[in-house]
N, C-alpha and C. Protein backbone atom coordinates (compact mmCIF):
# COMPACT_ATOMS: atom_id res chain seq x y z
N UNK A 1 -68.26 -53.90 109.96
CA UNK A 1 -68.81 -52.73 109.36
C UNK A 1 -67.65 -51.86 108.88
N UNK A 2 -67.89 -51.19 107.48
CA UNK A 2 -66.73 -50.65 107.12
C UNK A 2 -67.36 -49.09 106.63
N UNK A 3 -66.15 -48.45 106.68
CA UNK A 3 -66.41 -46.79 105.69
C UNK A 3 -66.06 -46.77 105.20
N UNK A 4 -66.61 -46.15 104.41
CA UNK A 4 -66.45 -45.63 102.95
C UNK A 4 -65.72 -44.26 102.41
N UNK A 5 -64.50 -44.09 102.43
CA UNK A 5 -64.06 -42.58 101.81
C UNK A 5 -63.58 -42.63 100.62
N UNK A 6 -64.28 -42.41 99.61
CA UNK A 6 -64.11 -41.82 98.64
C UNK A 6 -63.46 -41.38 97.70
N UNK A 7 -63.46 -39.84 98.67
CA UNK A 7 -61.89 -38.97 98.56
C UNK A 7 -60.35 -39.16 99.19
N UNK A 8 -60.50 -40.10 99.69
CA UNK A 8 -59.14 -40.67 100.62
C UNK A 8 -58.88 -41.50 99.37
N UNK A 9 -59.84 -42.59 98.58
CA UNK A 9 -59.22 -43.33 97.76
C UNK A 9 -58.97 -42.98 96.65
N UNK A 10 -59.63 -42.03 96.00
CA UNK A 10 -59.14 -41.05 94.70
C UNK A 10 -57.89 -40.54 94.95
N UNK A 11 -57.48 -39.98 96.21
CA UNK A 11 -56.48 -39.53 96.26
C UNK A 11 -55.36 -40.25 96.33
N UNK A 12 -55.40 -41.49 96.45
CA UNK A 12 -54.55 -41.99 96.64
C UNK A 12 -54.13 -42.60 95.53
N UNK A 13 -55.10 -43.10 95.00
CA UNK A 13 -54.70 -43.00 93.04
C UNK A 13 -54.02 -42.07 92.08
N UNK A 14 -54.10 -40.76 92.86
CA UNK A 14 -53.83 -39.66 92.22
C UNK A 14 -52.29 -39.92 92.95
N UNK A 15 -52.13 -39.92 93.61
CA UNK A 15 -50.80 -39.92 94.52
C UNK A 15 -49.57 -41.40 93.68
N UNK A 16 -50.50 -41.95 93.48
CA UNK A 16 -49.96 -43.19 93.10
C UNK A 16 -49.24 -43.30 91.42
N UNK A 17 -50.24 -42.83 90.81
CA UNK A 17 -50.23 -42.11 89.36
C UNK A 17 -49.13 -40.86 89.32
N UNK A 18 -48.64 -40.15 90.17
CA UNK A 18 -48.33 -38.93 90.19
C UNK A 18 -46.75 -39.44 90.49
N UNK A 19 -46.46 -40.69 91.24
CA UNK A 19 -45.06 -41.11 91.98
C UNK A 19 -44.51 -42.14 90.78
N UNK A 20 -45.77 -42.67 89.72
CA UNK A 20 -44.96 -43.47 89.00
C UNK A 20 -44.45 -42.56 87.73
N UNK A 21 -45.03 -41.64 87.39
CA UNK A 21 -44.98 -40.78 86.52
C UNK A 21 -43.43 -39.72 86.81
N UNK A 22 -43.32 -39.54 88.24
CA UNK A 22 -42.22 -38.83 88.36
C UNK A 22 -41.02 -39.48 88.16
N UNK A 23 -41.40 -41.65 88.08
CA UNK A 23 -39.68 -42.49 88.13
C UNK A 23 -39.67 -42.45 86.80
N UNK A 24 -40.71 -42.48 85.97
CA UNK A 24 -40.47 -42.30 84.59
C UNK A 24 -39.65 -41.19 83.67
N UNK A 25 -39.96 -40.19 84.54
CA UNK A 25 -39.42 -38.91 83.80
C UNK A 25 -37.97 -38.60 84.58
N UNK A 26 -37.53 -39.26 85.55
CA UNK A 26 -36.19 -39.44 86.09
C UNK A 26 -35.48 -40.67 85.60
N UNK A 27 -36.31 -42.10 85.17
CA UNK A 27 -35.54 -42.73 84.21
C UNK A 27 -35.33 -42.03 82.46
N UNK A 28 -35.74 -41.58 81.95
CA UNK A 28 -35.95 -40.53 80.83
C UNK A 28 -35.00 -39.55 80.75
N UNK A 29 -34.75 -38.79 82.04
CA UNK A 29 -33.48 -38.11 81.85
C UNK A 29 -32.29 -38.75 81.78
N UNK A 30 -32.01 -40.07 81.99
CA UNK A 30 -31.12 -40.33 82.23
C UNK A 30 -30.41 -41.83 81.40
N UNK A 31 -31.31 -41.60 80.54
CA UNK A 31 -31.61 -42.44 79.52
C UNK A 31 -30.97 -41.76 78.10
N UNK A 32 -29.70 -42.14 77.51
CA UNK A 32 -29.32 -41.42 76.43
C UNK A 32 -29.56 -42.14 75.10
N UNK A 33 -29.87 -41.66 73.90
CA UNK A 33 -30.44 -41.86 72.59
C UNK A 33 -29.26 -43.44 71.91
N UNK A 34 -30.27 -43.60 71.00
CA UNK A 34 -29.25 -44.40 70.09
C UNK A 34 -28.77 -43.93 69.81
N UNK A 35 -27.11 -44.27 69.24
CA UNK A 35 -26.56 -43.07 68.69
C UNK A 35 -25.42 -42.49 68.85
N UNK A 36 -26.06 -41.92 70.56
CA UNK A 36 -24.95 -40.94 71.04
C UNK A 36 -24.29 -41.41 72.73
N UNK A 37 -23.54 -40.44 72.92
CA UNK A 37 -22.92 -40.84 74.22
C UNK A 37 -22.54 -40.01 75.35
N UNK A 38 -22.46 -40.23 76.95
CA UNK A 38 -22.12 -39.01 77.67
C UNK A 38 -21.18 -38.63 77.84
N UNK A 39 -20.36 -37.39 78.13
CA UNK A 39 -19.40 -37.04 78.67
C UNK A 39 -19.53 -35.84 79.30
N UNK A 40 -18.51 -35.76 80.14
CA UNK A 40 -19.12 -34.51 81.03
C UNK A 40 -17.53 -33.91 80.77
N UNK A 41 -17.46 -32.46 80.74
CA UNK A 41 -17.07 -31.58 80.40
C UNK A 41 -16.81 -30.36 81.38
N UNK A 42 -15.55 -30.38 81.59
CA UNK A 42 -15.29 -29.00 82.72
C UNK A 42 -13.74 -28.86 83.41
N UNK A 43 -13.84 -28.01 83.74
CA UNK A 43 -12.11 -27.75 84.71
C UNK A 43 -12.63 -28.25 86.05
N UNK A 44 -13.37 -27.05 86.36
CA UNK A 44 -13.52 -27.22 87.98
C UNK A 44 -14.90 -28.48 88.17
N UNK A 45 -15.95 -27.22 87.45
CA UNK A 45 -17.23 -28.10 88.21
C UNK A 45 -17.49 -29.10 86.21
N UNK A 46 -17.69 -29.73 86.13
CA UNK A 46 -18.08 -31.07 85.11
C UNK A 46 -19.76 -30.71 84.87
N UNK A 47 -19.93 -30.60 83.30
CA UNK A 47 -21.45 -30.49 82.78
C UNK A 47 -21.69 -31.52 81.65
N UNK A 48 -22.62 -32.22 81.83
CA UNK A 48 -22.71 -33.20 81.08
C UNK A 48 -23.20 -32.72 79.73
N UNK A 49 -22.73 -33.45 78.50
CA UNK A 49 -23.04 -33.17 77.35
C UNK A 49 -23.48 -34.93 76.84
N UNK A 50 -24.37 -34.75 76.10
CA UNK A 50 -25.23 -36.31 75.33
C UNK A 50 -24.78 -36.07 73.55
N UNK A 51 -23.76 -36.84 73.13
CA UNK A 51 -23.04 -35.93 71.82
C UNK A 51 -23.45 -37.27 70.88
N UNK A 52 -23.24 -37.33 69.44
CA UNK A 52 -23.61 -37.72 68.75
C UNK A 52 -22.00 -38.99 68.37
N UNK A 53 -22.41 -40.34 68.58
CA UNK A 53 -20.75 -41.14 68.46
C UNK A 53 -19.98 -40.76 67.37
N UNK A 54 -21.08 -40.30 66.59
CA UNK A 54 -19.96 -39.96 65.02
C UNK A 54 -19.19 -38.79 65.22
N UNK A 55 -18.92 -38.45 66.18
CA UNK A 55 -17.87 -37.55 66.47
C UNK A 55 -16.22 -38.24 66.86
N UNK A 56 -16.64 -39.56 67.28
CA UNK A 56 -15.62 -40.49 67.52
C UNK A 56 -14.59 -40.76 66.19
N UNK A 57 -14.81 -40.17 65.16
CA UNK A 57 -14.56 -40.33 64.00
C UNK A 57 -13.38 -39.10 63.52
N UNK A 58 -13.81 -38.18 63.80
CA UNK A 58 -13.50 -36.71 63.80
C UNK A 58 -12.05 -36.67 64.70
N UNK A 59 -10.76 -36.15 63.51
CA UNK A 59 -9.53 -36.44 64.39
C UNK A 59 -9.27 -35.11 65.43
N UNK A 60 -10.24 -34.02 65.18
CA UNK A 60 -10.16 -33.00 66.21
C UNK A 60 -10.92 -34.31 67.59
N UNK A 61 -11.66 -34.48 67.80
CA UNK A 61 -12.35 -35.06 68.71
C UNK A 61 -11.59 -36.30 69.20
N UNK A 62 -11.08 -36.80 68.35
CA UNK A 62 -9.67 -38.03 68.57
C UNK A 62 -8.69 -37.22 69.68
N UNK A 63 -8.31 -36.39 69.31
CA UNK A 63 -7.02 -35.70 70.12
C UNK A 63 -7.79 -35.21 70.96
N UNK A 64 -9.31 -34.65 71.66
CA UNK A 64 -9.11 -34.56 72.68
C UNK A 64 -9.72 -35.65 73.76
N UNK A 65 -9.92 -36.99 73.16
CA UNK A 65 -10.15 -38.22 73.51
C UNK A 65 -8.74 -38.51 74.51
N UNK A 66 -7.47 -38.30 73.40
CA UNK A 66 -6.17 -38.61 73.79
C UNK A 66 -5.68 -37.92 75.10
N UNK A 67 -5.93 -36.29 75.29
CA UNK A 67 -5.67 -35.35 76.26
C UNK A 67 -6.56 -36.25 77.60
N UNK A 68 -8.21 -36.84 77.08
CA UNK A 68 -8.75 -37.10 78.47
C UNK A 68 -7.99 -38.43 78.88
N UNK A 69 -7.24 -39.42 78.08
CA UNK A 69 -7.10 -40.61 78.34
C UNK A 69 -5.45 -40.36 79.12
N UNK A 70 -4.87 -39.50 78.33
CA UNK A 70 -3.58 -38.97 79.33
C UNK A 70 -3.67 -38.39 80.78
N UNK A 71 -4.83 -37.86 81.00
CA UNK A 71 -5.16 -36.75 82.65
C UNK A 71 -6.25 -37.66 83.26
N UNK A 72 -6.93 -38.50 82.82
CA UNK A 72 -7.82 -39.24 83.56
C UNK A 72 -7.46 -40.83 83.51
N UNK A 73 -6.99 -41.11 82.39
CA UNK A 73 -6.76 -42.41 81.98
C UNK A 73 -8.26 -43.41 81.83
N UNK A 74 -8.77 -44.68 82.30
CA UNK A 74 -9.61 -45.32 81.63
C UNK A 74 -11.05 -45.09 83.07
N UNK A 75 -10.81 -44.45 84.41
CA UNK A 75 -11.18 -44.64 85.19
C UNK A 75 -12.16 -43.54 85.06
N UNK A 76 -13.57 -43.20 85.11
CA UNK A 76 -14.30 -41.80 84.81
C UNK A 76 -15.43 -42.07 86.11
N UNK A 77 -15.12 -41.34 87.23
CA UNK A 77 -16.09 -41.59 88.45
C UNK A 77 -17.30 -41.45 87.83
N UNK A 78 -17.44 -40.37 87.10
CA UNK A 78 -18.31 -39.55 86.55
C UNK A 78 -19.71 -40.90 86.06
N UNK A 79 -19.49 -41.82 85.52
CA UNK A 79 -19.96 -42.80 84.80
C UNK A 79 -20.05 -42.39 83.07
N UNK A 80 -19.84 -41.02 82.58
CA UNK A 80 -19.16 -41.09 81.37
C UNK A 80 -18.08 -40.74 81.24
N UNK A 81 -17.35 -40.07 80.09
CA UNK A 81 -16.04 -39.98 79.79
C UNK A 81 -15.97 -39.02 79.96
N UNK A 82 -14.87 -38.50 80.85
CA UNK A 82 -14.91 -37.26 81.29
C UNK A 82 -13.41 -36.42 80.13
N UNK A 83 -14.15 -35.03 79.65
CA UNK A 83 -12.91 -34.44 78.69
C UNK A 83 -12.42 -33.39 79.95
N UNK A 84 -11.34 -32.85 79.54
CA UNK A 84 -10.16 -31.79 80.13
C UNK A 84 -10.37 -30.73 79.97
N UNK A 85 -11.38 -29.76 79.36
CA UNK A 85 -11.13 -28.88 79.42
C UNK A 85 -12.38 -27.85 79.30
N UNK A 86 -12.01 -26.39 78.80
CA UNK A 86 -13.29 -25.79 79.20
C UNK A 86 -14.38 -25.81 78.59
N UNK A 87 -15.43 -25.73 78.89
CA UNK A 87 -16.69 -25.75 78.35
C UNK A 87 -17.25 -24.94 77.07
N UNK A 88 -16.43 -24.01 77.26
CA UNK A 88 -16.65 -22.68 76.33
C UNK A 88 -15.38 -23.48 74.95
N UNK A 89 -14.41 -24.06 75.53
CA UNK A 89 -13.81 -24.90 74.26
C UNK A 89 -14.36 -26.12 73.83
N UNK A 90 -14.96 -26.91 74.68
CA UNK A 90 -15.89 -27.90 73.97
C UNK A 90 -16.60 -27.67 73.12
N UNK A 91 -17.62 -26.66 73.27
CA UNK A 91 -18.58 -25.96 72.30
C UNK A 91 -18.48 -25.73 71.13
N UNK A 92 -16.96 -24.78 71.21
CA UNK A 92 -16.26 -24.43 69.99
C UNK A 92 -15.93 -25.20 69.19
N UNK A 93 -15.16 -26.81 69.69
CA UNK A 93 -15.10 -27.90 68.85
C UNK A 93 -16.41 -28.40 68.28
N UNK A 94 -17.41 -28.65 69.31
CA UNK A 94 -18.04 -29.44 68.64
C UNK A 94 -19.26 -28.87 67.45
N UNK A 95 -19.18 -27.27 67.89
CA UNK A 95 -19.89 -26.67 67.03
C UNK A 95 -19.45 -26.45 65.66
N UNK A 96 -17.82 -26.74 65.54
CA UNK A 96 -17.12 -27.25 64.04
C UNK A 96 -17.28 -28.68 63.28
N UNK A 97 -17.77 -29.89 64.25
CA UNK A 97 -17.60 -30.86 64.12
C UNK A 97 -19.38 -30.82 63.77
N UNK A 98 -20.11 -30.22 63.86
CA UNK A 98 -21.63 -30.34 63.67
C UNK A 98 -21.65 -29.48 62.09
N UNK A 99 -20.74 -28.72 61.89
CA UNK A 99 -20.88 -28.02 60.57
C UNK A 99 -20.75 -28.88 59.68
């Protein structure tokens, strides 16, 4: 003889629906575009930026490729390429390199 609940099993659909939906939107963040690439950016604490590759092109963006490959060399714990310097100067470059 068995019971029947209902609401125990709706909920648990709902629960179920609700846990696959959250790996989706954590694979999604972390998932970067065609296109472009990560690097994280900082002195002290590192902020990731998702930038467009055609910046790889750009000899301002070359030289500070060169600065990260001199102070970090090829090794980036980070899992992207980590640049040297401040955030408030990243910006500034790349907001020339987007003009």
């Amino acid at each position: 003889m068995g019971f029947r609940l209902p609401g125990i099993v709706s909920a648990k659909r709902s629960l179920v629906r609700s846990l696959s939906n959250s790996k989706q939107t954590a694979s999604k963040t972390l998932d970067i575009p065609k296109g472009y690439f990560a690097v994280y950016v900082g002195e002290r604490q590192k902020k990731r930026f998702v930038i467009p590759i055609s910046y790889l092109n750009d000899p301002l963006f070359q030289d500070l490729l060169s600065q990260a490959e001199e102070e970090f060399g090829y090794d980036h714990p980070m899992g992207g390429i980590t640049i040297p310097c401040s955030e408030y100067t990243f910006l500034h470059l790349t907001s020339r390199l987007s003009a």
